[in-house]
C-alpha atoms as a PDB file:
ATOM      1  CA  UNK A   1    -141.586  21.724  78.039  1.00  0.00           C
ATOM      2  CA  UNK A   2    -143.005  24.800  76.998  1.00  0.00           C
ATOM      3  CA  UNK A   3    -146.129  24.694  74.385  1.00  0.00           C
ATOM      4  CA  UNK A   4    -144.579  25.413  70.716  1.00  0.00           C
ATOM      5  CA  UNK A   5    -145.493  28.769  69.343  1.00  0.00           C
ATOM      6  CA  UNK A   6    -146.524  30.098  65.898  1.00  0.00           C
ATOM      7  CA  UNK A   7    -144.724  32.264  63.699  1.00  0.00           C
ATOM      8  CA  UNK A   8    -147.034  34.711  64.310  1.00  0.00           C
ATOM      9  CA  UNK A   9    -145.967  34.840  68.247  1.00  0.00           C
ATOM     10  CA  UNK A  10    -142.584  35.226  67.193  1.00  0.00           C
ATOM     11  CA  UNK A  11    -143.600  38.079  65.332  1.00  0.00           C
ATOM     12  CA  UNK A  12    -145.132  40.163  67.995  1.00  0.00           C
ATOM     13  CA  UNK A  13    -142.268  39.197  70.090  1.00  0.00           C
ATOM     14  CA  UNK A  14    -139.613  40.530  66.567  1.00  0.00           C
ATOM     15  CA  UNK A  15    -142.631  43.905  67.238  1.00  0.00           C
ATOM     16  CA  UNK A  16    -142.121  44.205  71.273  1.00  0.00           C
ATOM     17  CA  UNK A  17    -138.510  43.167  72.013  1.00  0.00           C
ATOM     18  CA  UNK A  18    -136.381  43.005  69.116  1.00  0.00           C
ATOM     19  CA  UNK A  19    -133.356  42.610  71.640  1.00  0.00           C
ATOM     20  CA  UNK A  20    -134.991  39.040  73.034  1.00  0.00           C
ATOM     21  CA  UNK A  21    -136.491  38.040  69.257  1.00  0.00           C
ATOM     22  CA  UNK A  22    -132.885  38.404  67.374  1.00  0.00           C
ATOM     23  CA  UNK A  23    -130.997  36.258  70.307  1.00  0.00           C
ATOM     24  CA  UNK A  24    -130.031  32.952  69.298  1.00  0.00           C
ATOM     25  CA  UNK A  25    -131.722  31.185  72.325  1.00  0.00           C
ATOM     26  CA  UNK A  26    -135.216  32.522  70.633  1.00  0.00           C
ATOM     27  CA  UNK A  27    -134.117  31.528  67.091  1.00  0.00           C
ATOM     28  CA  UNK A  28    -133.034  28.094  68.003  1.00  0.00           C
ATOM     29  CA  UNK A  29    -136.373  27.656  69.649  1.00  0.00           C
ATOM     30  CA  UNK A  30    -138.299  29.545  66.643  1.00  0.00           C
ATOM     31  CA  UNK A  31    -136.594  27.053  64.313  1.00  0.00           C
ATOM     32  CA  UNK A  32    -137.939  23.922  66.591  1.00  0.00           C
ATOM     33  CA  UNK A  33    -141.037  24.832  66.808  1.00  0.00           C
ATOM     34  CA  UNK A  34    -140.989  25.371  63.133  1.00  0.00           C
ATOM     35  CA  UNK A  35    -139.732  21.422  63.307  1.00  0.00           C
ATOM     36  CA  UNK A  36    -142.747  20.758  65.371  1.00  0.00           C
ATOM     37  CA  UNK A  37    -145.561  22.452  64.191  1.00  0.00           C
ATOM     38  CA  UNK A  38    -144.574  21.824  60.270  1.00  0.00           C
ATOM     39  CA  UNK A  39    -147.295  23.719  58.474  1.00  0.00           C
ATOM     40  CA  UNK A  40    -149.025  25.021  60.773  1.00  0.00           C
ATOM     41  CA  UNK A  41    -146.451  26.945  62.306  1.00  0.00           C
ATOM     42  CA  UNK A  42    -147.347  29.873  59.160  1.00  0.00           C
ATOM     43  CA  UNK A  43    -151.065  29.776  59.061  1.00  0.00           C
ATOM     44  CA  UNK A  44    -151.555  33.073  60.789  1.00  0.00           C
ATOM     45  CA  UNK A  45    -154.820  33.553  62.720  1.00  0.00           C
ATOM     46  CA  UNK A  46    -156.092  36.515  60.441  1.00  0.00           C
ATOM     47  CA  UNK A  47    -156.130  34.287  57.555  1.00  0.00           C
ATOM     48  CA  UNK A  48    -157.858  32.040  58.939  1.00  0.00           C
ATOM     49  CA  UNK A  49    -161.403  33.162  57.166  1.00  0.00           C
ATOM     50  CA  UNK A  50    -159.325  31.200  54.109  1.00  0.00           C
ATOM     51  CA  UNK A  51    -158.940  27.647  55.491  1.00  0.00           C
ATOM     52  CA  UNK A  52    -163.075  28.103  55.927  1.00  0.00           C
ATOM     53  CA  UNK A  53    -165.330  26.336  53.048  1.00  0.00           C
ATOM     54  CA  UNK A  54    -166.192  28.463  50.244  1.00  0.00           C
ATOM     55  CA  UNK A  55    -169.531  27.907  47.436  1.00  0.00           C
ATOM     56  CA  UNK A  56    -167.138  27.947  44.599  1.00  0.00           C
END
């Protein structure tokens, strides 16, 4: 099986080929790795300077 991808990959996909994003194929498999990942399917890689420990 293929290794589950974030929702950020499904968003450059949504950027580069709407036509394959919006078929139901990709948003059954969106929605499972969703499933799969739980959480960390959302944290997006530019926010990941948050998740880092702060002084405060």
């Amino acid at each position: 099986m293929a290794t589950a991808m974030t929702f950020e990959a499904y968003q450059d996909i949504r950027k580069t080929n709407p036509d394959l994003y919006y078929k139901p194929s990709t948003q059954k498999r969106m929605r499972a790795d969703q499933v799969k990942l739980g959480d960390a399917f959302f944290q997006l890689s530019f926010f990941s300077a948050w998740d880092a420990k702060h002084d405060n």
